[in-house]
C-alpha atoms as a PDB file:
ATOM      1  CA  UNK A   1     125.926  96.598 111.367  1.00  0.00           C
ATOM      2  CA  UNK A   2     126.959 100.269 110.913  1.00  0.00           C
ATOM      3  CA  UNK A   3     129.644 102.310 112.481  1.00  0.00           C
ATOM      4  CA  UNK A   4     129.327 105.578 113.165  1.00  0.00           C
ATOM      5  CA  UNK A   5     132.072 108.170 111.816  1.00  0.00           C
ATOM      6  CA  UNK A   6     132.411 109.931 115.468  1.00  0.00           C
ATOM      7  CA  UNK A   7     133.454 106.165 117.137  1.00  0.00           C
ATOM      8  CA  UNK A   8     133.443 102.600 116.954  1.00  0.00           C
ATOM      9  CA  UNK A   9     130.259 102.024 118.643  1.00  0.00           C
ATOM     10  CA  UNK A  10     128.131  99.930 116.910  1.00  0.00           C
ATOM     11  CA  UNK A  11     124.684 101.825 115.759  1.00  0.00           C
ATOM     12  CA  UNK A  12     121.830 100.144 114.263  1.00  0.00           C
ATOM     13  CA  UNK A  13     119.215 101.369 111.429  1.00  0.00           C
ATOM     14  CA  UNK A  14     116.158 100.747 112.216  1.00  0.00           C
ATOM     15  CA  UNK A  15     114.067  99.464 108.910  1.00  0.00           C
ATOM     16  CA  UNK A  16     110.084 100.748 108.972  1.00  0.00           C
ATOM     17  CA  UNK A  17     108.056  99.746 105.951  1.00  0.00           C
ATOM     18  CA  UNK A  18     104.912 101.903 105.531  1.00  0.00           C
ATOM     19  CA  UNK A  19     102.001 101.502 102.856  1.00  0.00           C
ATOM     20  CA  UNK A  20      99.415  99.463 101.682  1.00  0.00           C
ATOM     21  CA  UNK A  21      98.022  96.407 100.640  1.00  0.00           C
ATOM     22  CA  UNK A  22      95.663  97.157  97.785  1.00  0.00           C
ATOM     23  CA  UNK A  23      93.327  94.110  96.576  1.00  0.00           C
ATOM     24  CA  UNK A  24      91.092  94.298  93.450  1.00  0.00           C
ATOM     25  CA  UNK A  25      88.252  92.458  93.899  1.00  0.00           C
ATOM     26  CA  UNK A  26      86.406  90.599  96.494  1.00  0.00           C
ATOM     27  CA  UNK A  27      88.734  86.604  95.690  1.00  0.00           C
ATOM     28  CA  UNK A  28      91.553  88.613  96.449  1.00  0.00           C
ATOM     29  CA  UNK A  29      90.148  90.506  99.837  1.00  0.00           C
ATOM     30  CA  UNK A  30      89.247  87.317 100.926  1.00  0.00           C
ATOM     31  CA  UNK A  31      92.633  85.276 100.472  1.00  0.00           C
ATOM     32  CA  UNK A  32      93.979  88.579 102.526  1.00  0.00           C
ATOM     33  CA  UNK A  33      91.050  87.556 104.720  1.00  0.00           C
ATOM     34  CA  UNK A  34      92.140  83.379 105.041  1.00  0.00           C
ATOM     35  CA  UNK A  35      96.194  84.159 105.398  1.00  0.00           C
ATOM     36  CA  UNK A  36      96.637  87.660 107.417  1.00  0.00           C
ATOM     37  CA  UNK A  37      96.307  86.084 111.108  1.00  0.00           C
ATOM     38  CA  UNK A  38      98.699  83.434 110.664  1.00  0.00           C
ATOM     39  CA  UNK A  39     101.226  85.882 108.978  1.00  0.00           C
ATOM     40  CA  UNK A  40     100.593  88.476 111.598  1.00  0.00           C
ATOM     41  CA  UNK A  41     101.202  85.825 114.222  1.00  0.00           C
ATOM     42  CA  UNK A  42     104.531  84.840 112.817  1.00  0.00           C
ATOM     43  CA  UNK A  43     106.107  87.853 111.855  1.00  0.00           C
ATOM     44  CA  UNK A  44     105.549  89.335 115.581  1.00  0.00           C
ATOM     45  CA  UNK A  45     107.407  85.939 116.532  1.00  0.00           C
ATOM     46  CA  UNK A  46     110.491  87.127 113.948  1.00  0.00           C
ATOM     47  CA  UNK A  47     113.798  88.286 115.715  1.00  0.00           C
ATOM     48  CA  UNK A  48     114.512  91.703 115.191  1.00  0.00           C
ATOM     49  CA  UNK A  49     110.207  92.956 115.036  1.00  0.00           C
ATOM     50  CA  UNK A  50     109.924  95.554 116.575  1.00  0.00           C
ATOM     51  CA  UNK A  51     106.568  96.565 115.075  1.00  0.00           C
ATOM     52  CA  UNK A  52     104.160  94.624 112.812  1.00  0.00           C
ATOM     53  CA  UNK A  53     100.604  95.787 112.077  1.00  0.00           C
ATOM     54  CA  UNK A  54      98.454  94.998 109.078  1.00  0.00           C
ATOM     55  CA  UNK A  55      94.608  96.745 109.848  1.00  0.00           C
ATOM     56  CA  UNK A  56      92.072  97.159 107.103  1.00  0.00           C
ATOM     57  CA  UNK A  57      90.805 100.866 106.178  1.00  0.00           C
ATOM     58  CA  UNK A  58      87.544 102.588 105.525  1.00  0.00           C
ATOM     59  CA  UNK A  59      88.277 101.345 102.050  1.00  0.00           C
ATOM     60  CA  UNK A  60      87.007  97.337 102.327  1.00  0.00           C
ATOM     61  CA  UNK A  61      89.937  96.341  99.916  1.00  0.00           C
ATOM     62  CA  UNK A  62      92.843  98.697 101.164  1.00  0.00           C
ATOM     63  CA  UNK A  63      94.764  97.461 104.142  1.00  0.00           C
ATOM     64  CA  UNK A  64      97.434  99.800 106.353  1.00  0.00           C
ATOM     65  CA  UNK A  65     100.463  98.020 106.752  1.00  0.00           C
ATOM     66  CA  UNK A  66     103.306  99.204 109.025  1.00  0.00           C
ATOM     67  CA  UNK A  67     106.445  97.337 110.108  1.00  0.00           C
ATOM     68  CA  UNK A  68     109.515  98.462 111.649  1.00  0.00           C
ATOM     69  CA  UNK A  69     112.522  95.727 112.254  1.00  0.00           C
ATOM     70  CA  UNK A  70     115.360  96.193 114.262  1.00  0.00           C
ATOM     71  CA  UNK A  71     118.318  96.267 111.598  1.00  0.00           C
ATOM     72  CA  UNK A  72     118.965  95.206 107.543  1.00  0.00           C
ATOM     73  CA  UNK A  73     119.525  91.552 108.925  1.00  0.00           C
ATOM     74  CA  UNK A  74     115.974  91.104 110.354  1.00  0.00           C
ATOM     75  CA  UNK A  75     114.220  92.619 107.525  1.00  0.00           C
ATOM     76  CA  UNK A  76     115.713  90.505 105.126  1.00  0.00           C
ATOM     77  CA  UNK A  77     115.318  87.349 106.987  1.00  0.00           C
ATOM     78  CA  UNK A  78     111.250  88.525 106.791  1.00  0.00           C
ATOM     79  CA  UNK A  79     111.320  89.256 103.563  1.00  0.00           C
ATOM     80  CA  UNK A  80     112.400  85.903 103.013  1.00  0.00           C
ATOM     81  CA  UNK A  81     110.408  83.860 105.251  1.00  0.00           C
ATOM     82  CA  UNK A  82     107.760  85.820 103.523  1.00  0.00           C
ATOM     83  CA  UNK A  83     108.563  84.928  99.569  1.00  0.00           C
ATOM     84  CA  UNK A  84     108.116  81.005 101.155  1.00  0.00           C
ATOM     85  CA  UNK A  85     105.116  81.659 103.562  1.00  0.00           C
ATOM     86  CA  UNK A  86     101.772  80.319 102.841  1.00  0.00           C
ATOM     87  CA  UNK A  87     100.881  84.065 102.808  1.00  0.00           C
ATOM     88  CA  UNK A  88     103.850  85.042 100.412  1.00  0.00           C
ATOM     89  CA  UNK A  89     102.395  82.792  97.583  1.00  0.00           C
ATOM     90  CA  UNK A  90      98.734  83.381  98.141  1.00  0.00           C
ATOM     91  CA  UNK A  91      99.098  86.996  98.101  1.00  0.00           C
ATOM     92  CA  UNK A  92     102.087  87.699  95.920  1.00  0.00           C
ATOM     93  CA  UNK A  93      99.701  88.748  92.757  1.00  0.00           C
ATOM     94  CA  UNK A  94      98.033  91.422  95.198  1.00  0.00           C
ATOM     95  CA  UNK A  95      99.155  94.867  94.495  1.00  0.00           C
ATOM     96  CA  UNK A  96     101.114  96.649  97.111  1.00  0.00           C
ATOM     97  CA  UNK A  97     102.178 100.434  97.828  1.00  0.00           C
ATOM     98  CA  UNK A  98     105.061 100.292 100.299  1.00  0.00           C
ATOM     99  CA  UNK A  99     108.007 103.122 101.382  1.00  0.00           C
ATOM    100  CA  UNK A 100     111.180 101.656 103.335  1.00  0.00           C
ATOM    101  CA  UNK A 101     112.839 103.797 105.023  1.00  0.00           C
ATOM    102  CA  UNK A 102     115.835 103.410 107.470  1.00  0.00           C
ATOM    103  CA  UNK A 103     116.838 106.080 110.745  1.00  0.00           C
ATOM    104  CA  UNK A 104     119.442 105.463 113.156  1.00  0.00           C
END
């Protein structure tokens, strides 16, 4: 948790994760295709989500991801449910374009 300099009261960062989910070929749109309801459904299950949204784009093989989590402590707990998700090792060779960015 962070402290502001003006008091002791407790303020949070929110972390939002913006980019995209870039596959290459049509095996690799379909394992997004097999794994992204499941993952949806249990990151919007995560303490700390505030925001999780994964929709596909006029491009067939680009996907818009956005995700916003209430503090450091809740993203990284994703992040690591993630890495050992059925998703997280069916997709980890898919190339991804993200920006984190964190506002109080």
């Amino acid at each position: 948790m962070i402290y502001s300099s003006s008091d002791s009261t407790p303020s949070v960062s929110v972390i939002e994760l913006k980019g995209r989910l870039i596959c290459e070929d049509d095996a690799e749109v379909e394992t997004v295709s097999r794994y992204l309801s499941r993952h949806v459904e249990l990151t919007r299950a995560e303490a700390g989500c505030l925001h999780f949204e994964v929709v596909p784009t006029e491009n067939p093989r680009v996907w818009s991801v956005v995700e916003r989590f209430a503090d450091q402590p809740a993203f990284d707990a994703h992040q690591a449910r993630v890495r050992a998700s059925d998703w997280g090792k069916a997709t980890a060779g898919i190339k991804r374009d993200y920006a984190i960015t964190r506002a109080v």
